[in-house]
N, C-alpha and C. Protein backbone atom coordinates (compact mmCIF):
# COMPACT_ATOMS: atom_id res chain seq x y z
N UNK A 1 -172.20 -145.05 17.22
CA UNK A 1 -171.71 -143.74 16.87
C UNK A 1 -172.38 -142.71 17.77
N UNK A 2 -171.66 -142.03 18.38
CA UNK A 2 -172.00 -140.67 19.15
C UNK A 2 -172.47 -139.23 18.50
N UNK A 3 -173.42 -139.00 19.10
CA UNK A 3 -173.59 -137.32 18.74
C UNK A 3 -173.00 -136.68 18.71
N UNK A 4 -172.52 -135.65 17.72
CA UNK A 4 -171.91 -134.68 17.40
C UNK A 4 -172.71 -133.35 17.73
N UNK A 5 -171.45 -132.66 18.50
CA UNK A 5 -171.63 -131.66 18.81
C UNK A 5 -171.01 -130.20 18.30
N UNK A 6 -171.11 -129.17 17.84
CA UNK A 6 -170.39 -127.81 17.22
C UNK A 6 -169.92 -127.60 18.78
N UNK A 7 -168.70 -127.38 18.14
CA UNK A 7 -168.27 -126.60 19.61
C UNK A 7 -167.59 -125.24 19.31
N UNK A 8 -168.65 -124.31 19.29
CA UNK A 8 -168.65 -122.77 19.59
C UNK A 8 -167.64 -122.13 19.81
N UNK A 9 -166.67 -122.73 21.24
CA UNK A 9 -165.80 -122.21 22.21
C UNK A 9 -164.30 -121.81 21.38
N UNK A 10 -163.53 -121.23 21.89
CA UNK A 10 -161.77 -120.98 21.70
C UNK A 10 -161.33 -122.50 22.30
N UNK A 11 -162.40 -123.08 23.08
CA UNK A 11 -161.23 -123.94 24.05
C UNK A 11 -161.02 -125.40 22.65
N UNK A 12 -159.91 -125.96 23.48
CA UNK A 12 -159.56 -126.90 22.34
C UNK A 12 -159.88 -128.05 23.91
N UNK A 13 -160.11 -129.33 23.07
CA UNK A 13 -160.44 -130.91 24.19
C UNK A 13 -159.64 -130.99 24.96
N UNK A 14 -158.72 -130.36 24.63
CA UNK A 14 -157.05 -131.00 25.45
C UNK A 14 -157.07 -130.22 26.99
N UNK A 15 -157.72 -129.06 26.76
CA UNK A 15 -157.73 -128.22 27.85
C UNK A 15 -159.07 -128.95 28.84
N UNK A 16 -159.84 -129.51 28.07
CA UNK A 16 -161.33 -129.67 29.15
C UNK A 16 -160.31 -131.02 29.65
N UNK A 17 -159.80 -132.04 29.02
CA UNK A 17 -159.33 -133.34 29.42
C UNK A 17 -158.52 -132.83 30.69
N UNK A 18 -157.71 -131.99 30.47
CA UNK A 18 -156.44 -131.46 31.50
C UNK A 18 -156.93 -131.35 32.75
N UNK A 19 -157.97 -130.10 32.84
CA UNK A 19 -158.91 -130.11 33.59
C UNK A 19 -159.46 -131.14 34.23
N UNK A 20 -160.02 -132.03 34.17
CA UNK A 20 -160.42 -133.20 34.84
C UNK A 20 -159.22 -134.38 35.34
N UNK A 21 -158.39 -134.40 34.43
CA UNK A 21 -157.29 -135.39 35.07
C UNK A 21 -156.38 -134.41 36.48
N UNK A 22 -156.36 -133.00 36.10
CA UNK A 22 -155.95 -132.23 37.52
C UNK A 22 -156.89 -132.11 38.55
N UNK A 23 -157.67 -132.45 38.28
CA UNK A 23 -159.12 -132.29 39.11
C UNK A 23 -159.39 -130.39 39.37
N UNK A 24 -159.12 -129.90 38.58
CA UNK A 24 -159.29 -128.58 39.02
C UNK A 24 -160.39 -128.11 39.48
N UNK A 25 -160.75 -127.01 40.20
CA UNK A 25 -161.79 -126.82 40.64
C UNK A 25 -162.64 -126.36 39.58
N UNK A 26 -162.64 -125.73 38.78
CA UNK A 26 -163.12 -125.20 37.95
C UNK A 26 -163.72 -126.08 36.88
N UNK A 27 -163.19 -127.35 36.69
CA UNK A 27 -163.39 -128.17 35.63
C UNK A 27 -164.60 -128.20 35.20
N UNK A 28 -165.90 -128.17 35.45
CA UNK A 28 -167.38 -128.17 35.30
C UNK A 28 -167.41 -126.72 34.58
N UNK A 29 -166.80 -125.50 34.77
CA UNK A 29 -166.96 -124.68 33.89
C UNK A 29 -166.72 -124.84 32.55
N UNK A 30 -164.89 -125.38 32.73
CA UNK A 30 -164.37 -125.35 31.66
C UNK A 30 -165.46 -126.67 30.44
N UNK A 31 -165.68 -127.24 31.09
CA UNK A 31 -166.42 -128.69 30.37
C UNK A 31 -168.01 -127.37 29.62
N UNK A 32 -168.35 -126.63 30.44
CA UNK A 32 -169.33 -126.09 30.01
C UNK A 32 -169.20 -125.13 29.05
N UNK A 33 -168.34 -124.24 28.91
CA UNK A 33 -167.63 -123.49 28.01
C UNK A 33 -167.60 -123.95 26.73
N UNK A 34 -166.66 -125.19 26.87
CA UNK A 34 -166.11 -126.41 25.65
C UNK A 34 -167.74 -126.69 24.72
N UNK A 35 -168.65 -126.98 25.71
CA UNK A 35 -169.76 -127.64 25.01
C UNK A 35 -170.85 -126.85 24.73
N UNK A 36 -171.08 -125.39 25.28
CA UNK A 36 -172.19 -124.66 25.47
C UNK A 36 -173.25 -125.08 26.46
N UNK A 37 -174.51 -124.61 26.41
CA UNK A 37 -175.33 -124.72 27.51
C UNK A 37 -176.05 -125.97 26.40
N UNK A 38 -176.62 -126.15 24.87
CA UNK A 38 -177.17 -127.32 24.38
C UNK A 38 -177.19 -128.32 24.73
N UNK A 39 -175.88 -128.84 24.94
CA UNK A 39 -175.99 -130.05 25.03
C UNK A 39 -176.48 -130.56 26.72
N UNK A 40 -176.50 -129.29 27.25
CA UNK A 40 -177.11 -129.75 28.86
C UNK A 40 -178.57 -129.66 28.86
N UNK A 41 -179.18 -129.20 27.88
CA UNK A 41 -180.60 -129.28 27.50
C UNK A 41 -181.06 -130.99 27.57
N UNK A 42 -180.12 -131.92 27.15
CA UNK A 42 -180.66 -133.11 27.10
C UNK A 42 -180.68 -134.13 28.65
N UNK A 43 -181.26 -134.88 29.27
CA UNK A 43 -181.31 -136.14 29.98
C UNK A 43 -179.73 -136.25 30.24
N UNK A 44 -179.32 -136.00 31.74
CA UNK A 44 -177.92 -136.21 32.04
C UNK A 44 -177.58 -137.68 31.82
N UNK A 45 -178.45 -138.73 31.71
CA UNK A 45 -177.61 -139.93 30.87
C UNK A 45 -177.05 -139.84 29.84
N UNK A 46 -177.60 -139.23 28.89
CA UNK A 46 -177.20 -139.04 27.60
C UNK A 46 -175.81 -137.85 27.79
N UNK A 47 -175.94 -136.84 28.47
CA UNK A 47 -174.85 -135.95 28.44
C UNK A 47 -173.33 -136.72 29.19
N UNK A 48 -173.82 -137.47 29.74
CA UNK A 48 -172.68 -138.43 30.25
C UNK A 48 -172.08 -138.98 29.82
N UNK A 49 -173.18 -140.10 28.82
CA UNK A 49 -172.22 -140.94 27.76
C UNK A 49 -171.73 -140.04 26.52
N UNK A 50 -172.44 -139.06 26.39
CA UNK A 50 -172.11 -138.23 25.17
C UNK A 50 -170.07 -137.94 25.52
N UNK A 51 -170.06 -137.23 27.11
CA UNK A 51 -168.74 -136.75 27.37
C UNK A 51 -167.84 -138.18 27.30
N UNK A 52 -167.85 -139.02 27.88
CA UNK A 52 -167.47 -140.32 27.87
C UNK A 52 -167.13 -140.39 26.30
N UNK A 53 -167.90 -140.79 25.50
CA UNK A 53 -167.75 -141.13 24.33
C UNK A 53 -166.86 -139.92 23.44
N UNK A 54 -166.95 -138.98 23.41
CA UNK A 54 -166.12 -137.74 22.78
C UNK A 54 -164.96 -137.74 23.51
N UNK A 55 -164.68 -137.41 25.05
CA UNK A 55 -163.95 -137.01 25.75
C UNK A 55 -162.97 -138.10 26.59
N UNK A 56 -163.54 -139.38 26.81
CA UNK A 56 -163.02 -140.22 27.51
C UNK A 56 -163.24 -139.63 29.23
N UNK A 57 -163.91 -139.19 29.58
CA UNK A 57 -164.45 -138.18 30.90
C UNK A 57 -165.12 -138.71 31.60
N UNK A 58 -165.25 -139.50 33.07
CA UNK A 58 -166.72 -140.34 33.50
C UNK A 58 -166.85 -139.38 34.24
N UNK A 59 -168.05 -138.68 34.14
CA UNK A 59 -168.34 -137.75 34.87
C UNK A 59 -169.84 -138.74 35.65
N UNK A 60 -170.30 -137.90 36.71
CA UNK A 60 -171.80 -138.47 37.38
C UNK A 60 -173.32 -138.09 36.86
N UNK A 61 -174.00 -138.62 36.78
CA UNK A 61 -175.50 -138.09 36.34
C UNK A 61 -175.53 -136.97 37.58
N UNK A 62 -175.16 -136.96 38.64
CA UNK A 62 -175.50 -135.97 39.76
C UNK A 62 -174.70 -134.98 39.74
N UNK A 63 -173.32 -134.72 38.83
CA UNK A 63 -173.09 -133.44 38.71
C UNK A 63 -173.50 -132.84 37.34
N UNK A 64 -173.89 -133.87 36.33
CA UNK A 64 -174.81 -133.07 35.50
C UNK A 64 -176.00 -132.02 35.72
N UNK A 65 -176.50 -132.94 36.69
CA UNK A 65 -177.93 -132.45 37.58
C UNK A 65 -177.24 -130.90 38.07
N UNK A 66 -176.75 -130.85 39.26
CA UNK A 66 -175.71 -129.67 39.06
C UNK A 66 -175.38 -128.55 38.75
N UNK A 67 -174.44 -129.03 37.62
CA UNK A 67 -174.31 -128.36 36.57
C UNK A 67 -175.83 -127.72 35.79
N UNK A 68 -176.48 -127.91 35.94
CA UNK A 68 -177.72 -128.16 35.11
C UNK A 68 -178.60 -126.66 35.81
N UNK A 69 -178.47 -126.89 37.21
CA UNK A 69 -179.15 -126.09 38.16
C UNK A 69 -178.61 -124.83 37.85
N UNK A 70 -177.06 -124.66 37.77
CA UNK A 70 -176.29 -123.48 37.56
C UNK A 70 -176.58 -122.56 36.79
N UNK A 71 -176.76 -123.66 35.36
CA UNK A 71 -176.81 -122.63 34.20
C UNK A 71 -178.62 -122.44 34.26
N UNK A 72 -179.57 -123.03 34.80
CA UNK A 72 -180.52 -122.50 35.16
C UNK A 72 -180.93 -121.18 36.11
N UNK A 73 -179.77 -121.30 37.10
CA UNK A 73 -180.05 -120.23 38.25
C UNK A 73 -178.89 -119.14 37.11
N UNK A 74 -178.33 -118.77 36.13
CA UNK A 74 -177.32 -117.78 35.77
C UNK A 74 -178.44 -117.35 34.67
N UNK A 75 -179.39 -118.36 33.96
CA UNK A 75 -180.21 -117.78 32.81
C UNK A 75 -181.27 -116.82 33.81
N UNK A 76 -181.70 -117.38 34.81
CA UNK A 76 -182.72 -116.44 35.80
C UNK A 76 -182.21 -114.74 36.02
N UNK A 77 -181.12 -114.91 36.28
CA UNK A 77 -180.37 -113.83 36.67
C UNK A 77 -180.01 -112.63 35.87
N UNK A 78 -180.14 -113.63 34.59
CA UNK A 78 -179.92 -112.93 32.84
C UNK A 78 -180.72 -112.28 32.92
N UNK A 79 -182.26 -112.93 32.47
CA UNK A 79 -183.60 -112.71 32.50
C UNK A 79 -184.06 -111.66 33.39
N UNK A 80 -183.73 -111.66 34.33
CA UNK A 80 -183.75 -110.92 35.55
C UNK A 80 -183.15 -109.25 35.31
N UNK A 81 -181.84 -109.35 34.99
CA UNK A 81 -181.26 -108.32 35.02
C UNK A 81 -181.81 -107.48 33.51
N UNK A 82 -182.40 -108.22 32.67
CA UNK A 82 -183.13 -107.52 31.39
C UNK A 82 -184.15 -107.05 31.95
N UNK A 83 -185.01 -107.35 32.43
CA UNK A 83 -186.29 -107.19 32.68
C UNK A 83 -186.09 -105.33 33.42
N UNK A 84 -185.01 -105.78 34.36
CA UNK A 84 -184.61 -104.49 35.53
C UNK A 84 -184.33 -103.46 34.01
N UNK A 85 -183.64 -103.43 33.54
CA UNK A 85 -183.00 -102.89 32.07
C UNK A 85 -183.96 -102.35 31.32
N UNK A 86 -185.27 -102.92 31.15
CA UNK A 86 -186.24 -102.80 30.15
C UNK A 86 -187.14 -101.42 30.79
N UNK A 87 -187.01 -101.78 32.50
CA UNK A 87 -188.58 -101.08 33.28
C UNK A 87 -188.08 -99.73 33.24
């Protein structure tokens, strides 16, 4: 049995699945949207089989990694732009 995840988003599965079978460019957003930033908190093995197992999705441990960097370099930027906000 797989981890369950709340999914936050408007988006419905059908749209993240669509996404990946069109190969859209965007698809790594939309997948991120669908799931929030949590579940990228964990070990991209686990976020892999997690999508696999929910989604039917084989995605790579190396665009988790990635993906991973992104929402790291967008929280910096957050952080960043508060800080400017605060002084």
């Amino acid at each position: 049995m797989g981890l369950q995840w709340v999914n936050n988003s408007a988006l419905e599965k059908k749209y993240v699945t669509q996404a990946f079978e069109l190969g859209l460019k965007g698809r790594y957003d939309v997948l991120l949207a669908y799931y929030g930033d949590k579940l990228f908190q964990l070990p991209a093995t686990i976020v892999v089989a997690q999508i696999k197992d929910e989604m039917g999705i084989s995605i790579t441990e190396h665009s988790i990694y990635t993906l991973k960097k992104r929402i790291k370099k967008k929280q910096r930027k957050s952080a960043h732009a508060a800080d400017l906000v605060a002084a």
